[in-house]
C-alpha atoms as a PDB file:
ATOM      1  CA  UNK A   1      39.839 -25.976  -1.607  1.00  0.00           C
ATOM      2  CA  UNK A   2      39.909 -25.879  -5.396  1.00  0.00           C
ATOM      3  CA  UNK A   3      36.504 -25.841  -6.838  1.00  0.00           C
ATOM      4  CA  UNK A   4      36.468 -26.097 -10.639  1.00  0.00           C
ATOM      5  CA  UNK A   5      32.986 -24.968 -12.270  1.00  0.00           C
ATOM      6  CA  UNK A   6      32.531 -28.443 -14.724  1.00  0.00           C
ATOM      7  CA  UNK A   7      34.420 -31.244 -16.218  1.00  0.00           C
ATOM      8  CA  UNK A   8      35.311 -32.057 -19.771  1.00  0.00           C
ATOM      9  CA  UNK A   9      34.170 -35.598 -18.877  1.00  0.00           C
ATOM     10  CA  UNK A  10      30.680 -33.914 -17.344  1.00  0.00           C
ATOM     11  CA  UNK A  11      29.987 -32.745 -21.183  1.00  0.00           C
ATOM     12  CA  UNK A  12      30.600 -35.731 -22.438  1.00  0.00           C
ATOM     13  CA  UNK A  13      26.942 -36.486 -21.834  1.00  0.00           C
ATOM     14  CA  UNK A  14      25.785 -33.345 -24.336  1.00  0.00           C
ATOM     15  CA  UNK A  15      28.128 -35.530 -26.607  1.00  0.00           C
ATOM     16  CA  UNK A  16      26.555 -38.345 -26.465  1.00  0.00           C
ATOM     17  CA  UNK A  17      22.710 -36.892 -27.078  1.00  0.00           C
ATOM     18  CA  UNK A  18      24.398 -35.570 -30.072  1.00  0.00           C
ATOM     19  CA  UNK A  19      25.930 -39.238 -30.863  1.00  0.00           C
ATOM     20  CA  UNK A  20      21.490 -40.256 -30.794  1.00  0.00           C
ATOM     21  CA  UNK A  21      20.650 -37.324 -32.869  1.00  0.00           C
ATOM     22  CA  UNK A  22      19.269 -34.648 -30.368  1.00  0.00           C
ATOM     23  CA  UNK A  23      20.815 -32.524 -27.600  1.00  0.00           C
ATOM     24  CA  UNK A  24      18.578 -31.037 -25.251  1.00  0.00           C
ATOM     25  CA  UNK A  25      19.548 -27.650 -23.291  1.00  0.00           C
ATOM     26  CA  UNK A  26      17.544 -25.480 -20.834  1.00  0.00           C
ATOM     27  CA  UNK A  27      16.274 -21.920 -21.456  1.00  0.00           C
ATOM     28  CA  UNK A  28      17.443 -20.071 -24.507  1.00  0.00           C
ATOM     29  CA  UNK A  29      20.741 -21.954 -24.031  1.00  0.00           C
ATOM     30  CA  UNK A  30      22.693 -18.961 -23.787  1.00  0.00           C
ATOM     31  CA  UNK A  31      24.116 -19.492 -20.188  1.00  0.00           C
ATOM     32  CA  UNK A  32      27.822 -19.563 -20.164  1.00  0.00           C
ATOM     33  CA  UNK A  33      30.424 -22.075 -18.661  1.00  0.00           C
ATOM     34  CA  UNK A  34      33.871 -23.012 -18.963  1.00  0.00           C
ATOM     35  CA  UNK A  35      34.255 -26.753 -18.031  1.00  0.00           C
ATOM     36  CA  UNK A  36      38.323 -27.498 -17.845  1.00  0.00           C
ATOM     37  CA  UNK A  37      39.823 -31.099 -18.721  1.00  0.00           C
ATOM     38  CA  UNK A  38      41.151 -33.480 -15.782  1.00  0.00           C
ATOM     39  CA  UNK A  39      44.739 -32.941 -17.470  1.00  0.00           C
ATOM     40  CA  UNK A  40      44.432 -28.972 -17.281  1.00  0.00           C
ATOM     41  CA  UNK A  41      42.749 -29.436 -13.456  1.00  0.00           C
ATOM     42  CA  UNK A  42      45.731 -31.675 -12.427  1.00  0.00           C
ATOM     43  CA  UNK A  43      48.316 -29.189 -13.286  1.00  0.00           C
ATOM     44  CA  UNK A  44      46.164 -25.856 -11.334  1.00  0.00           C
ATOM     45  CA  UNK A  45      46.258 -28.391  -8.509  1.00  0.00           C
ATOM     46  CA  UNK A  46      49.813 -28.812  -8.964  1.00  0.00           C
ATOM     47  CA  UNK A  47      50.492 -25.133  -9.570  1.00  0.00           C
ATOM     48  CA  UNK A  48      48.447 -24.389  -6.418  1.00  0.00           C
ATOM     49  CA  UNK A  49      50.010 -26.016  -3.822  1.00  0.00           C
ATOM     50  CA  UNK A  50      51.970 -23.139  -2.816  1.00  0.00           C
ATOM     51  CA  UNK A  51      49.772 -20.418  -2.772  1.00  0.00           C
ATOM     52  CA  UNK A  52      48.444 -18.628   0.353  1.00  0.00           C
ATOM     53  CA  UNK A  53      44.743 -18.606  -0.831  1.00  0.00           C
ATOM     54  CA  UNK A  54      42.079 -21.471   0.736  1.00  0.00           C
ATOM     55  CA  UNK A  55      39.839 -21.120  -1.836  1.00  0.00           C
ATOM     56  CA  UNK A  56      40.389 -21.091  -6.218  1.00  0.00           C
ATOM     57  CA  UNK A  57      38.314 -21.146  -8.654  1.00  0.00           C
ATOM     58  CA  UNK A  58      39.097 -22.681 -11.937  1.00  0.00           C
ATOM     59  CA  UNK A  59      37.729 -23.339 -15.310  1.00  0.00           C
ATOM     60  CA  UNK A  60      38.901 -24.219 -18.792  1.00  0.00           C
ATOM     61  CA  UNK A  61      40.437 -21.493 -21.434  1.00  0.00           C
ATOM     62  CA  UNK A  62      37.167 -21.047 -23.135  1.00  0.00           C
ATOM     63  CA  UNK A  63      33.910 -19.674 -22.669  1.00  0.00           C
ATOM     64  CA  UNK A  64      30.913 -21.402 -24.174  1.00  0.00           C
ATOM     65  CA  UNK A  65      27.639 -21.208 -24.483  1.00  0.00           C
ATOM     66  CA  UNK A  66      25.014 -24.154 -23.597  1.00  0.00           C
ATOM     67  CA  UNK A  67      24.045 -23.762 -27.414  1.00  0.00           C
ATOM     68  CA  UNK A  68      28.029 -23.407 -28.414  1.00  0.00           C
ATOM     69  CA  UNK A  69      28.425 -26.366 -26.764  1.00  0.00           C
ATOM     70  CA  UNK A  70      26.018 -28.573 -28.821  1.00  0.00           C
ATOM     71  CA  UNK A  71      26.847 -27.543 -31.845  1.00  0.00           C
ATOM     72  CA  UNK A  72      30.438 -28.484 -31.015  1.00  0.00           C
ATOM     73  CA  UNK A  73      29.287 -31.819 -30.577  1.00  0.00           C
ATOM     74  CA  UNK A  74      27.511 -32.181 -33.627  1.00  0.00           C
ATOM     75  CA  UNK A  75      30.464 -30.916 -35.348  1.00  0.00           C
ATOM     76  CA  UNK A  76      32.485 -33.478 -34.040  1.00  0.00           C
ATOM     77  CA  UNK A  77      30.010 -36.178 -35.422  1.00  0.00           C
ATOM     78  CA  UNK A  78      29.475 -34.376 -38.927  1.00  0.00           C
ATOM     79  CA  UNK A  79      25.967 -34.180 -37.754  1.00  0.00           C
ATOM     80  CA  UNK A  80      23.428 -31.176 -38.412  1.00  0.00           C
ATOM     81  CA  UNK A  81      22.709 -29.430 -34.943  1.00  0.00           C
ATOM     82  CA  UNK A  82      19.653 -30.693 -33.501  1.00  0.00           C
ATOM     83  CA  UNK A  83      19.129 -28.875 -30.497  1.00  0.00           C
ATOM     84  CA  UNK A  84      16.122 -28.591 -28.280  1.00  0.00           C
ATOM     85  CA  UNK A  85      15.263 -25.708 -25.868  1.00  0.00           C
ATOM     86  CA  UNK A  86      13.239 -26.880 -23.182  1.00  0.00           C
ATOM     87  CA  UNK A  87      11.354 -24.712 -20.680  1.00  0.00           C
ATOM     88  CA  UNK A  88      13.818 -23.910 -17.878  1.00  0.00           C
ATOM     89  CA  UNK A  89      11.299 -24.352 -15.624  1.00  0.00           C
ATOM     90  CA  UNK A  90      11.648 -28.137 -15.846  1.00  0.00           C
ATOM     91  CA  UNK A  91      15.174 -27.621 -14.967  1.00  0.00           C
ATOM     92  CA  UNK A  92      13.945 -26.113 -11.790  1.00  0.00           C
ATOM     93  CA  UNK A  93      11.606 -28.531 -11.381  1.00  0.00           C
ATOM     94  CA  UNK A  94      14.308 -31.768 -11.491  1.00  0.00           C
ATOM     95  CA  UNK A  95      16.680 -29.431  -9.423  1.00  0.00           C
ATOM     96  CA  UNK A  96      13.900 -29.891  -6.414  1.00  0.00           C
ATOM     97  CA  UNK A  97      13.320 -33.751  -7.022  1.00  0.00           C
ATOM     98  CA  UNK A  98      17.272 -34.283  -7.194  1.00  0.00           C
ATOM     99  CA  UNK A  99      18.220 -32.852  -3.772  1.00  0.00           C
ATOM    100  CA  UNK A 100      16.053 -36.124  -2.526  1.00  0.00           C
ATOM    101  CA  UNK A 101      17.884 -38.809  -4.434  1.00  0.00           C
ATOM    102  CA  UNK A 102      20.563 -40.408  -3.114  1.00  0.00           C
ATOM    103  CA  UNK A 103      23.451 -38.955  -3.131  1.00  0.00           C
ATOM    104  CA  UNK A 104      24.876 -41.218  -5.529  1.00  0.00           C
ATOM    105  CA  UNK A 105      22.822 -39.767  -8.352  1.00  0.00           C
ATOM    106  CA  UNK A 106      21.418 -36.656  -7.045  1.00  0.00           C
ATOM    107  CA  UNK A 107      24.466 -35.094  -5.995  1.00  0.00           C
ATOM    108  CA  UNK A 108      25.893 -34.946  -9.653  1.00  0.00           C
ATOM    109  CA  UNK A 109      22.481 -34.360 -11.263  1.00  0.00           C
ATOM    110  CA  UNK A 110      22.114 -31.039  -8.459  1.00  0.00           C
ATOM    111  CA  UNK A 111      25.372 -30.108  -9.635  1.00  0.00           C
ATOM    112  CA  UNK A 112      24.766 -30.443 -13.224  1.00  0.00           C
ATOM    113  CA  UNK A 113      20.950 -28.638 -13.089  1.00  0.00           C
ATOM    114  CA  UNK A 114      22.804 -25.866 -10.943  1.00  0.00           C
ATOM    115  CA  UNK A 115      25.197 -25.119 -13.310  1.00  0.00           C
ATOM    116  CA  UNK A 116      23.171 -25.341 -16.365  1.00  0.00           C
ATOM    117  CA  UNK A 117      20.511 -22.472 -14.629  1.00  0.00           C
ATOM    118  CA  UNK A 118      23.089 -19.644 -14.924  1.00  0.00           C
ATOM    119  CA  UNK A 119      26.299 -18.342 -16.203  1.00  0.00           C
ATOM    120  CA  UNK A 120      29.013 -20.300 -14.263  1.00  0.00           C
ATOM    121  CA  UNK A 121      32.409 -18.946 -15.475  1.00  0.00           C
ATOM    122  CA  UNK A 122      34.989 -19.587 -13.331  1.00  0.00           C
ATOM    123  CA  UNK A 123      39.092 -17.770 -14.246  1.00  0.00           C
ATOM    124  CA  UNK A 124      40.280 -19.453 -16.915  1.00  0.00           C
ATOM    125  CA  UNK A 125      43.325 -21.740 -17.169  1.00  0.00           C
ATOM    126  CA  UNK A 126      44.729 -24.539 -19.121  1.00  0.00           C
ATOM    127  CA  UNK A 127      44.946 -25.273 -22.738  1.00  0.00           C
ATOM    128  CA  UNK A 128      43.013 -28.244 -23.713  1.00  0.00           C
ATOM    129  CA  UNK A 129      39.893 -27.004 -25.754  1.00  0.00           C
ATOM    130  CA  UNK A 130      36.388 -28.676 -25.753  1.00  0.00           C
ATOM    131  CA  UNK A 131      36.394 -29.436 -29.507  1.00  0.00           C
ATOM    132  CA  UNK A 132      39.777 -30.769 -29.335  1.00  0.00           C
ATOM    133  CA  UNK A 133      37.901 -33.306 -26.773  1.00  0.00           C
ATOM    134  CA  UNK A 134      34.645 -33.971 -28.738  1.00  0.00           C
ATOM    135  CA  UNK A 135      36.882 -34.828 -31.864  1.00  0.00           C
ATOM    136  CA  UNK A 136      38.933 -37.520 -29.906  1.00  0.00           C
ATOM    137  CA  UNK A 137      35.755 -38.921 -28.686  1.00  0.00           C
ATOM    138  CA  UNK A 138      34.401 -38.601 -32.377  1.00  0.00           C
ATOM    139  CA  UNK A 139      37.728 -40.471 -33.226  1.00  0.00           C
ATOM    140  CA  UNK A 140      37.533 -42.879 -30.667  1.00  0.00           C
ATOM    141  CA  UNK A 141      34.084 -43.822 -31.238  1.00  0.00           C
ATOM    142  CA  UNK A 142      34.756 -44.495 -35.273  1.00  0.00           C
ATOM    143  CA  UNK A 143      38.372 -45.792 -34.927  1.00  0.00           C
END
């Protein structure tokens, strides 16, 4: 089983509140992740398929904070960082009212709120960056 800790494409929603002006994070916003890109993930997969172990890890070649994050995203939209801390006792508090949605949405918002309550940093690997990402998006978005 390969369990990466958080997808490029997962972020993509902190780049989008920055795209409407605000991002909002949990807590001080100093928890730590390492999301990795669906290219990078591909080739660990790859990579993997010989090894003995039933269970890897895997992140992304960076460590970031919650607050890096964000400002990454602003960056990438020549925006000044707006970025709200909200108690993270709200995150707790969608965390319980997510494990009884359907699994359609509460399974990915669990995931998400999980992530987001601690440090979730995973060995790195790979070599696609997160601001590499948010500037193709920025790119994308204006091309």
């Amino acid at each position: 089983m390969i369990r990466p800790n958080g997808f490029f494409s997962d972020i993509t929603e902190v780049y989008n509140m920055a795209k409407s002006g605000r991002v909002f994070t949990f807590g001080d916003g100093e928890n730590l992740l390492n999301p990795i890109h669906g290219k990078d993930l591909a080739r660990f997969c790859v990579d993997a398929i010989d090894k003995k172990e039933t269970e890897l890890d895997v992140g992304g070649p960076e460590v970031l904070s919650a607050n890096e994050i964000a400002r990454l995203a602003f960056s990438a939209q020549a925006k000044p960082v707006r970025n709200t801390h909200l108690p993270d006792m709200l995150r707790k508090v969608s965390l319980s009212i997510a494990c009884h949605l359907p699994e359609k949405w509460g399974g990915p918002a669990e995931f998400f709120l999980t992530m987001l309550g601690d440090d979730n940093i995973a060995p790195t690997y790979g070599n696609h960056h997160l601001k590499d990402y948010f500037d193709e998006l920025a790119l994308a978005n204006n091309g």
